[in-house]
Protein backbone atom coordinates (compact mmCIF):
# COMPACT_ATOMS: atom_id res chain seq x y z
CA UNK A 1 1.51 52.08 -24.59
CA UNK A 2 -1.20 49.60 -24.58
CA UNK A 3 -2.10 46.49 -26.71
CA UNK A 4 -5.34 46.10 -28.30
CA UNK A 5 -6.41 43.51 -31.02
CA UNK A 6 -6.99 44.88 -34.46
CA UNK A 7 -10.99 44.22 -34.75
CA UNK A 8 -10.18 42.19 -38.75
CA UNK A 9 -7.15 40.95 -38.55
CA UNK A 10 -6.47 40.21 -35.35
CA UNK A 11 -2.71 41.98 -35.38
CA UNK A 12 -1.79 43.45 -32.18
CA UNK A 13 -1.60 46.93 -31.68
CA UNK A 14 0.10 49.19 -29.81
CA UNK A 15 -2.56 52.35 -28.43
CA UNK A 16 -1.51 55.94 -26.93
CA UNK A 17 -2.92 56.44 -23.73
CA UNK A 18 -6.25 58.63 -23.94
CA UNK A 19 -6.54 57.56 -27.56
CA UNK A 20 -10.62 55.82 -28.71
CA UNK A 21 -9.42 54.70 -31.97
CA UNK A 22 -6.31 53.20 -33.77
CA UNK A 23 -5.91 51.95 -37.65
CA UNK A 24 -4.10 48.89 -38.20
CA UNK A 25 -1.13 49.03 -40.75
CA UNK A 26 -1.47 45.74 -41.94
CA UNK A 27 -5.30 45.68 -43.20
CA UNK A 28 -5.90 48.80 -42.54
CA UNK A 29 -9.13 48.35 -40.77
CA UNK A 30 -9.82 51.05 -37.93
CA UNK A 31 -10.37 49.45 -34.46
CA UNK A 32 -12.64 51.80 -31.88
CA UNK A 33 -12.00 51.81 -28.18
CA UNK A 34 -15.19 52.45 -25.98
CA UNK A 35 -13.59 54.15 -23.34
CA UNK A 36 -10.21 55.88 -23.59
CA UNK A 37 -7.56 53.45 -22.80
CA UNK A 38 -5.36 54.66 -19.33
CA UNK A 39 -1.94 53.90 -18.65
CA UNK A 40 -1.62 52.22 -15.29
CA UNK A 41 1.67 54.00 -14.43
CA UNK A 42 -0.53 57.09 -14.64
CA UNK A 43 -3.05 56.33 -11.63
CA UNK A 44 -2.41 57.49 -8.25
CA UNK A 45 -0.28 54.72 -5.68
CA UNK A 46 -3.07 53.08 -3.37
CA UNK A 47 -2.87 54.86 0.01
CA UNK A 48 -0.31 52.93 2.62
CA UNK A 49 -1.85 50.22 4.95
CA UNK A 50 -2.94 51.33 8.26
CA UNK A 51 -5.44 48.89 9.63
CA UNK A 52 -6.52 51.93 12.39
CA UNK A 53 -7.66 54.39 9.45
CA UNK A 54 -11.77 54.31 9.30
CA UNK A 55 -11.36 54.51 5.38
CA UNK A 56 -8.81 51.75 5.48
CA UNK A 57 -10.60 48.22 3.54
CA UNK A 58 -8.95 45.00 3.77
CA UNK A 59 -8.27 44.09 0.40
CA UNK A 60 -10.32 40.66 -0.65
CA UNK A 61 -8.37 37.65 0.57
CA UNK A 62 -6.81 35.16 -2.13
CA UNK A 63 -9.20 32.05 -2.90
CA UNK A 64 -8.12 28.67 -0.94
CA UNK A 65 -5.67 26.53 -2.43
CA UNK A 66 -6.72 23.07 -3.10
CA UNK A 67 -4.81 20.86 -1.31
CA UNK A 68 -4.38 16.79 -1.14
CA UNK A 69 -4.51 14.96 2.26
CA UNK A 70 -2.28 15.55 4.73
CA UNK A 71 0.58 12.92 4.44
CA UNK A 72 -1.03 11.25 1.05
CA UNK A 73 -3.04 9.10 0.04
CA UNK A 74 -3.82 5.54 1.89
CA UNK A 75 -5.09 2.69 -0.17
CA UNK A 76 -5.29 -0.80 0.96
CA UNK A 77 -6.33 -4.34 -0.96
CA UNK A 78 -7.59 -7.33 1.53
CA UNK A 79 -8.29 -10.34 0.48
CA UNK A 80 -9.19 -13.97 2.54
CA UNK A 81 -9.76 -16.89 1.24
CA UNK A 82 -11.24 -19.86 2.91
CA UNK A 83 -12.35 -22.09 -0.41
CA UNK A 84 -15.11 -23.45 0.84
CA UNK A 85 -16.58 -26.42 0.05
CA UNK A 86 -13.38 -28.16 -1.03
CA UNK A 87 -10.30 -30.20 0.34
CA UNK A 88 -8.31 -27.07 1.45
CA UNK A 89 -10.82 -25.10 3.15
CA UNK A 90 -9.89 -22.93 5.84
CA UNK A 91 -11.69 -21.03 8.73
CA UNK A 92 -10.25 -17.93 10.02
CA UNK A 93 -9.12 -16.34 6.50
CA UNK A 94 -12.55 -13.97 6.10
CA UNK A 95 -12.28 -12.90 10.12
CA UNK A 96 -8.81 -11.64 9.29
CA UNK A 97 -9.53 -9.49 6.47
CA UNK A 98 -12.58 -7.90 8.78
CA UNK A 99 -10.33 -7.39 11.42
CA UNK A 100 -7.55 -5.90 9.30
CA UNK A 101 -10.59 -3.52 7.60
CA UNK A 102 -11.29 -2.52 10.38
CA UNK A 103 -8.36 -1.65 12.55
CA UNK A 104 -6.78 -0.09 9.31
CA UNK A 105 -10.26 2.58 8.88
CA UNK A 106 -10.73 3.15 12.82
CA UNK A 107 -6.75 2.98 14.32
CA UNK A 108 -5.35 4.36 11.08
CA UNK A 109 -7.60 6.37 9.56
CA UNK A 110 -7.84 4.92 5.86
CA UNK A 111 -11.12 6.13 4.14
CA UNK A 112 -13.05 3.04 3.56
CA UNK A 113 -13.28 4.03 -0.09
CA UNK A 114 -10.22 3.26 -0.69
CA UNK A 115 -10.33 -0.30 0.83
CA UNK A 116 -10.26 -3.01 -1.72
CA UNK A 117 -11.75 -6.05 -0.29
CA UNK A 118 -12.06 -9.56 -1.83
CA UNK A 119 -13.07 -12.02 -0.32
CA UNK A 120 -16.01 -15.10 -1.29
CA UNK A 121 -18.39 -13.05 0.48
CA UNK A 122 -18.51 -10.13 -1.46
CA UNK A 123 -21.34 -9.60 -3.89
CA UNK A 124 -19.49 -7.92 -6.59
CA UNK A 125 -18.08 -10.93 -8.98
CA UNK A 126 -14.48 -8.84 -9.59
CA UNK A 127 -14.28 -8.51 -5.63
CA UNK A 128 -14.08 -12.81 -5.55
CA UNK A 129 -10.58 -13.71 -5.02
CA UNK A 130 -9.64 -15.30 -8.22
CA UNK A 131 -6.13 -14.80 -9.91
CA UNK A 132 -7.37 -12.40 -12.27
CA UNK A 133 -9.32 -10.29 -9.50
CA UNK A 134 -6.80 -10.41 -7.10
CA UNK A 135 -3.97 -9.51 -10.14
CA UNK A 136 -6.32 -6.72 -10.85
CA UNK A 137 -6.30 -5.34 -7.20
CA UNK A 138 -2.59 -5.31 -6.71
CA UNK A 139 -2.56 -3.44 -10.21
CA UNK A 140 -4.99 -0.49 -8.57
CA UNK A 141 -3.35 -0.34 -5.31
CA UNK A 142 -0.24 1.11 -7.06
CA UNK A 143 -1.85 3.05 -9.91
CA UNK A 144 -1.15 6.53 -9.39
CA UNK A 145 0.77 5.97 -6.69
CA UNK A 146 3.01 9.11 -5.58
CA UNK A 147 5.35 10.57 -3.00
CA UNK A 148 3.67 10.60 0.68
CA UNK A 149 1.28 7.53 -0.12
CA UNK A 150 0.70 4.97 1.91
CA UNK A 151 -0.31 1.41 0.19
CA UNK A 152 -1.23 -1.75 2.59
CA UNK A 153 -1.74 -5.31 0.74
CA UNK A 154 -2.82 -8.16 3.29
CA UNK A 155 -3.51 -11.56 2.46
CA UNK A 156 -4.69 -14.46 4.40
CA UNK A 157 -4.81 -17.86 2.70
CA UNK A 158 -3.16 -20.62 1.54
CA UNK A 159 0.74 -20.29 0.15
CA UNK A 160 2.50 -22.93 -1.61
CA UNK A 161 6.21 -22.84 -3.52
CA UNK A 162 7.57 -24.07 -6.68
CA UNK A 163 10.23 -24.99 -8.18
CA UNK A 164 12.25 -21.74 -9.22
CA UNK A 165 12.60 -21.59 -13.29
CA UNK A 166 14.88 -18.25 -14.00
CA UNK A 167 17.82 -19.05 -11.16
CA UNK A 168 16.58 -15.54 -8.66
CA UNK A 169 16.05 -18.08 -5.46
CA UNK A 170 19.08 -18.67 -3.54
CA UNK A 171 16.97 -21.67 -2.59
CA UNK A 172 15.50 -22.94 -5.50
CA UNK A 173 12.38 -22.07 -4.92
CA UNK A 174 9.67 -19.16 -5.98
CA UNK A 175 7.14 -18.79 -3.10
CA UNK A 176 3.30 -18.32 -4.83
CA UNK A 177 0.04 -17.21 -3.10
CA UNK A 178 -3.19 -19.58 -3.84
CA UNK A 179 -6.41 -17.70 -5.37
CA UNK A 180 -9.75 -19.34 -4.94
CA UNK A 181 -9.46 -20.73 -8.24
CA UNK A 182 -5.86 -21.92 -8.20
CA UNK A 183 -6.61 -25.31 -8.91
CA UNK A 184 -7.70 -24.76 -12.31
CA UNK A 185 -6.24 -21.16 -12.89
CA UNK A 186 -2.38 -21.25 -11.68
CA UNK A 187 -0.79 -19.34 -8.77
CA UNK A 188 0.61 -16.10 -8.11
CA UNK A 189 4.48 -16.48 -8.05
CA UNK A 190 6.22 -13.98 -6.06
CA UNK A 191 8.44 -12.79 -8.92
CA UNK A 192 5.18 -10.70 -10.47
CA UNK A 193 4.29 -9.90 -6.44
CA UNK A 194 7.42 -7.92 -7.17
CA UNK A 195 6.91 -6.28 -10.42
CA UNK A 196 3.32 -5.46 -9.67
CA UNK A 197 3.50 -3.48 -6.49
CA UNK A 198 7.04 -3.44 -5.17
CA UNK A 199 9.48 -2.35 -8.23
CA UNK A 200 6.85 0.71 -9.57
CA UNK A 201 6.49 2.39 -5.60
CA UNK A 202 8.10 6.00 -6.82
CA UNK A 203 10.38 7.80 -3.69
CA UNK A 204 8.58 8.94 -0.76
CA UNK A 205 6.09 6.34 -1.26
CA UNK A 206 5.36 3.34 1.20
CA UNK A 207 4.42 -0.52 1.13
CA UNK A 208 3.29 -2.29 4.11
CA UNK A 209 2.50 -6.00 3.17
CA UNK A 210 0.67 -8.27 5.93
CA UNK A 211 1.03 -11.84 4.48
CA UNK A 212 -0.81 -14.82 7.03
CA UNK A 213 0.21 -18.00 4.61
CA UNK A 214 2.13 -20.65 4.40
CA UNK A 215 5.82 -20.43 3.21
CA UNK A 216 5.31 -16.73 3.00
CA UNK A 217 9.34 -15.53 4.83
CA UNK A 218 10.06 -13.75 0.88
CA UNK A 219 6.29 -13.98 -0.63
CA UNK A 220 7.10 -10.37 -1.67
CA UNK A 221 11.09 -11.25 -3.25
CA UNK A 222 12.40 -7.90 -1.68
CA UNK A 223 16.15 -8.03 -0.92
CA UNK A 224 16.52 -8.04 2.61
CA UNK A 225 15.41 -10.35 5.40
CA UNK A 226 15.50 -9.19 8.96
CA UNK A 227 17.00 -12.25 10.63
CA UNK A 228 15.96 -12.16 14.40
CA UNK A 229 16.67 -15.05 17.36
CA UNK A 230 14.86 -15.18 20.52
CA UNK A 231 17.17 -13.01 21.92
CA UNK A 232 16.04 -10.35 19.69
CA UNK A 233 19.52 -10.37 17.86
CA UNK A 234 18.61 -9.38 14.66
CA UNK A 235 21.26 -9.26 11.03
CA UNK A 236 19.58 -8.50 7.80
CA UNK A 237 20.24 -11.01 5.18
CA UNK A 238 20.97 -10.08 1.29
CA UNK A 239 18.49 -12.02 -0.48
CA UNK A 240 19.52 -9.64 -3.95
CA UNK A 241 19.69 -12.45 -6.55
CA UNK A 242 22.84 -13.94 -8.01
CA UNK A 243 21.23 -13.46 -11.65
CA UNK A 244 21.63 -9.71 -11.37
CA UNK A 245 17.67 -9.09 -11.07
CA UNK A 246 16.46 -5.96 -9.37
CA UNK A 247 13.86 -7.02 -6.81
CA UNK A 248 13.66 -3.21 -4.91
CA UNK A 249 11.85 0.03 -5.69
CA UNK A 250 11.63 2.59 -7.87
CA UNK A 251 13.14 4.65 -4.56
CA UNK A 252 9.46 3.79 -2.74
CA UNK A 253 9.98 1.89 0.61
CA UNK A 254 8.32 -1.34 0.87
CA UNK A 255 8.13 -3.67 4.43
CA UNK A 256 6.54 -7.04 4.56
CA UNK A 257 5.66 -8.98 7.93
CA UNK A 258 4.96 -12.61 6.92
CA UNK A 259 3.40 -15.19 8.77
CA UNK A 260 6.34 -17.63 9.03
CA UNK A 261 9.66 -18.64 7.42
CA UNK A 262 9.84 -19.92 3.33
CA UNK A 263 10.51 -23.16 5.47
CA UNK A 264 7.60 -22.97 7.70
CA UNK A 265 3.85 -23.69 8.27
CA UNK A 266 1.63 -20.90 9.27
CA UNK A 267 -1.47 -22.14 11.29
CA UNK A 268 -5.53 -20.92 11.24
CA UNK A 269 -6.84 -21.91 14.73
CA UNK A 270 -8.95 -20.67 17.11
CA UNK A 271 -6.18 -20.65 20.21
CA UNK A 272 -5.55 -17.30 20.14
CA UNK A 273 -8.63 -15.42 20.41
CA UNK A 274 -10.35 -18.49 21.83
CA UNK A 275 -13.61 -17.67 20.30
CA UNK A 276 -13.43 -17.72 16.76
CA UNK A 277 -10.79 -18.92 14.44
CA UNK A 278 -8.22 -16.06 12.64
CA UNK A 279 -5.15 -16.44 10.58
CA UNK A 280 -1.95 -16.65 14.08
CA UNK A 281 -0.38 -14.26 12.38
CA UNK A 282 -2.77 -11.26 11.96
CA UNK A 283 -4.13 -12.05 15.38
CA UNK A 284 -0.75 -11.71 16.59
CA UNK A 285 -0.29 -8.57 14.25
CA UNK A 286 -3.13 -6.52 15.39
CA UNK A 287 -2.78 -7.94 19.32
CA UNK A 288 0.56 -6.07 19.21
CA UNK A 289 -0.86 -3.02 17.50
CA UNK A 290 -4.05 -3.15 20.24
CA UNK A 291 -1.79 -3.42 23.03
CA UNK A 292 0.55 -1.00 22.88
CA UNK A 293 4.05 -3.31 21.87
CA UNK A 294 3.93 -1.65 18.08
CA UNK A 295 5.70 1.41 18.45
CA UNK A 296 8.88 0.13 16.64
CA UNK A 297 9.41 -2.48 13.86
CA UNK A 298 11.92 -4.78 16.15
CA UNK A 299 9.14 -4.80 19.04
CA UNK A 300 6.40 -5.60 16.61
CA UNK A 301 7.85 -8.30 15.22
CA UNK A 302 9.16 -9.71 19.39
CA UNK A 303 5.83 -9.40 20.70
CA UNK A 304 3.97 -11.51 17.46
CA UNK A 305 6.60 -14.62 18.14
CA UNK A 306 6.03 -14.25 21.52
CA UNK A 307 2.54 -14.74 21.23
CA UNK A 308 2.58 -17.14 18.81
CA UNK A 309 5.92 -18.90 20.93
CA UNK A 310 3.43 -18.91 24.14
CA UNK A 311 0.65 -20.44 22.59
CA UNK A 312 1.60 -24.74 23.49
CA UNK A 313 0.11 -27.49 21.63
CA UNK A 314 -2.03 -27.79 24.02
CA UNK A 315 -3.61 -25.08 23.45
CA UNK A 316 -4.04 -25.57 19.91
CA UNK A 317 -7.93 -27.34 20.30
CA UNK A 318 -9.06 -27.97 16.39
CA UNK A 319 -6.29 -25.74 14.96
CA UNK A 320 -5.09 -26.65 11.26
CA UNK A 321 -1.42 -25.90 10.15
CA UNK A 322 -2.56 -23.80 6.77
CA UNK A 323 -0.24 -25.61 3.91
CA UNK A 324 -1.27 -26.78 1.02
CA UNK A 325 1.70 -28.66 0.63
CA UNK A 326 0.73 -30.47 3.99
CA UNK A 327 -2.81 -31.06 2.75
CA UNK A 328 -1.37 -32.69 -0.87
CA UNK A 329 1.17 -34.32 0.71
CA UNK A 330 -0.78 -35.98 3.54
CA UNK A 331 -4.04 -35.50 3.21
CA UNK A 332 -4.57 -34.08 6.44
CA UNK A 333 -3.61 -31.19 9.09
CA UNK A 334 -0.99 -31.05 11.47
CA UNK A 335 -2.11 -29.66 15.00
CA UNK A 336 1.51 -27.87 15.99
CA UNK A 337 2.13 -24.06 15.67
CA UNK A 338 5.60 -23.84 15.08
CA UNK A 339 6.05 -20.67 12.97
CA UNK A 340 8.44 -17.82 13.52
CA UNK A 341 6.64 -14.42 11.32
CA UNK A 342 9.15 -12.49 9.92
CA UNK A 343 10.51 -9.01 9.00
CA UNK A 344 12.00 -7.64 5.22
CA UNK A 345 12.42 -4.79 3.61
CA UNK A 346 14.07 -3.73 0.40
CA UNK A 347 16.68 -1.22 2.34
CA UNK A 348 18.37 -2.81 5.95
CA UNK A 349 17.05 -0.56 8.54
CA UNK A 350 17.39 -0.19 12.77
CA UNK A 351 14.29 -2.14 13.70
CA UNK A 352 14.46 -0.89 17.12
CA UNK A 353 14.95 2.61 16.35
CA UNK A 354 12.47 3.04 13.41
CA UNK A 355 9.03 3.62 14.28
CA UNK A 356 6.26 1.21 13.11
CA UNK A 357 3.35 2.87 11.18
CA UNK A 358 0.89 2.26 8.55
């Protein structure tokens, strides 16, 4: 039996094979059939395949699935400030985020379209690095996010601390990152660093934070801090809070390199690449990647404090120590790199067995 739809009421009904016509019980209205219906069990099995046969045809092949890009999706937001034309200017902070544009669309294959940059030079006024713009962009570079994406936030600029209000700093302080306007509009505490893109990254999903400031060893608050000496000795340190506040994922992984300790200076000079000035850090960062010491996390992170360790003060020409705590404190720059960049994560992890990637 077949089902047809009565032609008035819409009731379905049930039609004899070979039969043109059926009335319905319900309304009693006749429904016509234009051509007798047939009962598929009736028709004849299709022949067996045999590809040799010269009456054998290839049945159609299924249309193409639509499928998402291999791996996931890669965003990235990239944002350098110099502030111009006031006490705290810097020089390198623009060259880094060029440099990190570019060796994250040419090295690593993410489509420019989904590069966020901000940075004074941009045209568009919600690409300027203000707190609201650069609140915004950390928003969108997690929106959506899903298993197999990979999400890249790097920041070069000025990073300050304060003092710690809800007791989730084992050393009192919350380290904050300084938009253009920070002077009038506030700073960007790392507590809602955390619960903007580290807490909602889903499982299967991945964080790779670049931040070239000052007092930037925990900018992003995630538990665990890859302790390393010269030696390349390395224990991870529980930074979970006393308080009981969750500072990992949603079961996402998330891995920031910083430019220096919560302790520590980190400097914009012009003695690494000895042309122009850049951020130490991400000249160190993508010097490693370039020359072929990146292929785990633990030599990543030895070959950027060796470069940074081998660069004397000497060397150092009109280089400026990057804190703003150094520029309200003193007025003035200090000309010595000392800065050790370092490693966490919110899960411990082999750093010499783990493969660096972005």
């Amino acid at each position: 039996m077949l089902l047809v739809d009565c032609s008035n009421c819409r009731t379905q009904l049930q039609l004899p094979p070979g039969a043109t016509a059926i009335r319905c019980a319900l309304c009693h209205a006749v429904t016509r059939i234009a051509t007798p219906a047939i009962d598929p069990r009736s028709l004849p099995h299709p022949p067996p395949y045999n590809p040799s046969s010269s009456n054998y045809r290839a049945p159609p092949p299924p249309p193409p699935r639509a499928l998402g890009p291999a791996g996931g999706r890669k965003k990235a937001v990239i944002c350098g400030i110099t502030y111009r034309h006031s006490r705290y200017e810097l020089k390198g902070c623009i060259n880094d985020a060029k440099c990190m544009k570019y060796l994250l669309i040419n090295r690593y294959k993410f489509p420019e379209s989904d590069i966020l940059m901000l940075t004074e030079e941009e045209r568009d006024p919600y690409r300027i690095p203000t707190k609201h713009n650069i609140r915004m962009a950390m928003a969108w570079l997690v929106a959506g996010c899903r298993a197999g994406d990979s999400l890249v936030f790097h920041y070069s600029g000025h990073g300050s601390q304060q003092r710690d209000n809800d007791g989730d700093e084992a050393d009192g302080f919350d380290e904050t990152l300084c938009p253009l306007d920070f002077v009038t509009n506030g700073m960007i505490v790392d507590d809602e660093i955390n619960d903007t893109i580290v807490r909602p990254l889903p499982r299967g999903a991945k964080l790779t934070a670049i931040i070239d400031a000052c007092h930037s060893g925990t900018m992003l608050d995630i538990p665990f801090l890859c302790r390393m000496n010269r030696s390349g000795q390395y224990v991870w340190e529980d930074h979970r809070p006393r308080n009981g506040r969750w500072k990992g994922t949603s079961g996402g992984e998330a891995i920031s390199f910083s430019g220096c300790d919560d302790n520590q200076t980190s400097a914009d000079t012009s003695a690494l690449s000895k042309v122009t000035s850049t951020g130490a850090m991400t000249y160190c960062f993508i010097q490693a990647i370039e020359r072929g010491h990146a292929s785990t996390y633990g030599s990543m992170l030895n070959a950027m404090r060796d470069a940074i360790r081998n660069t004397s003060s000497n060397d150092l020409g009109g280089g400026v120590v990057t804190s703003l705590l150094t520029m309200l404190l003193t007025g003035g720059s200090s000309t010595t790199l000392k800065q050790e960049p370092q490693l966490s994560a919110n899960e411990p992890f082999d750093v010499y067995a783990r493969p660096f990637s972005l």
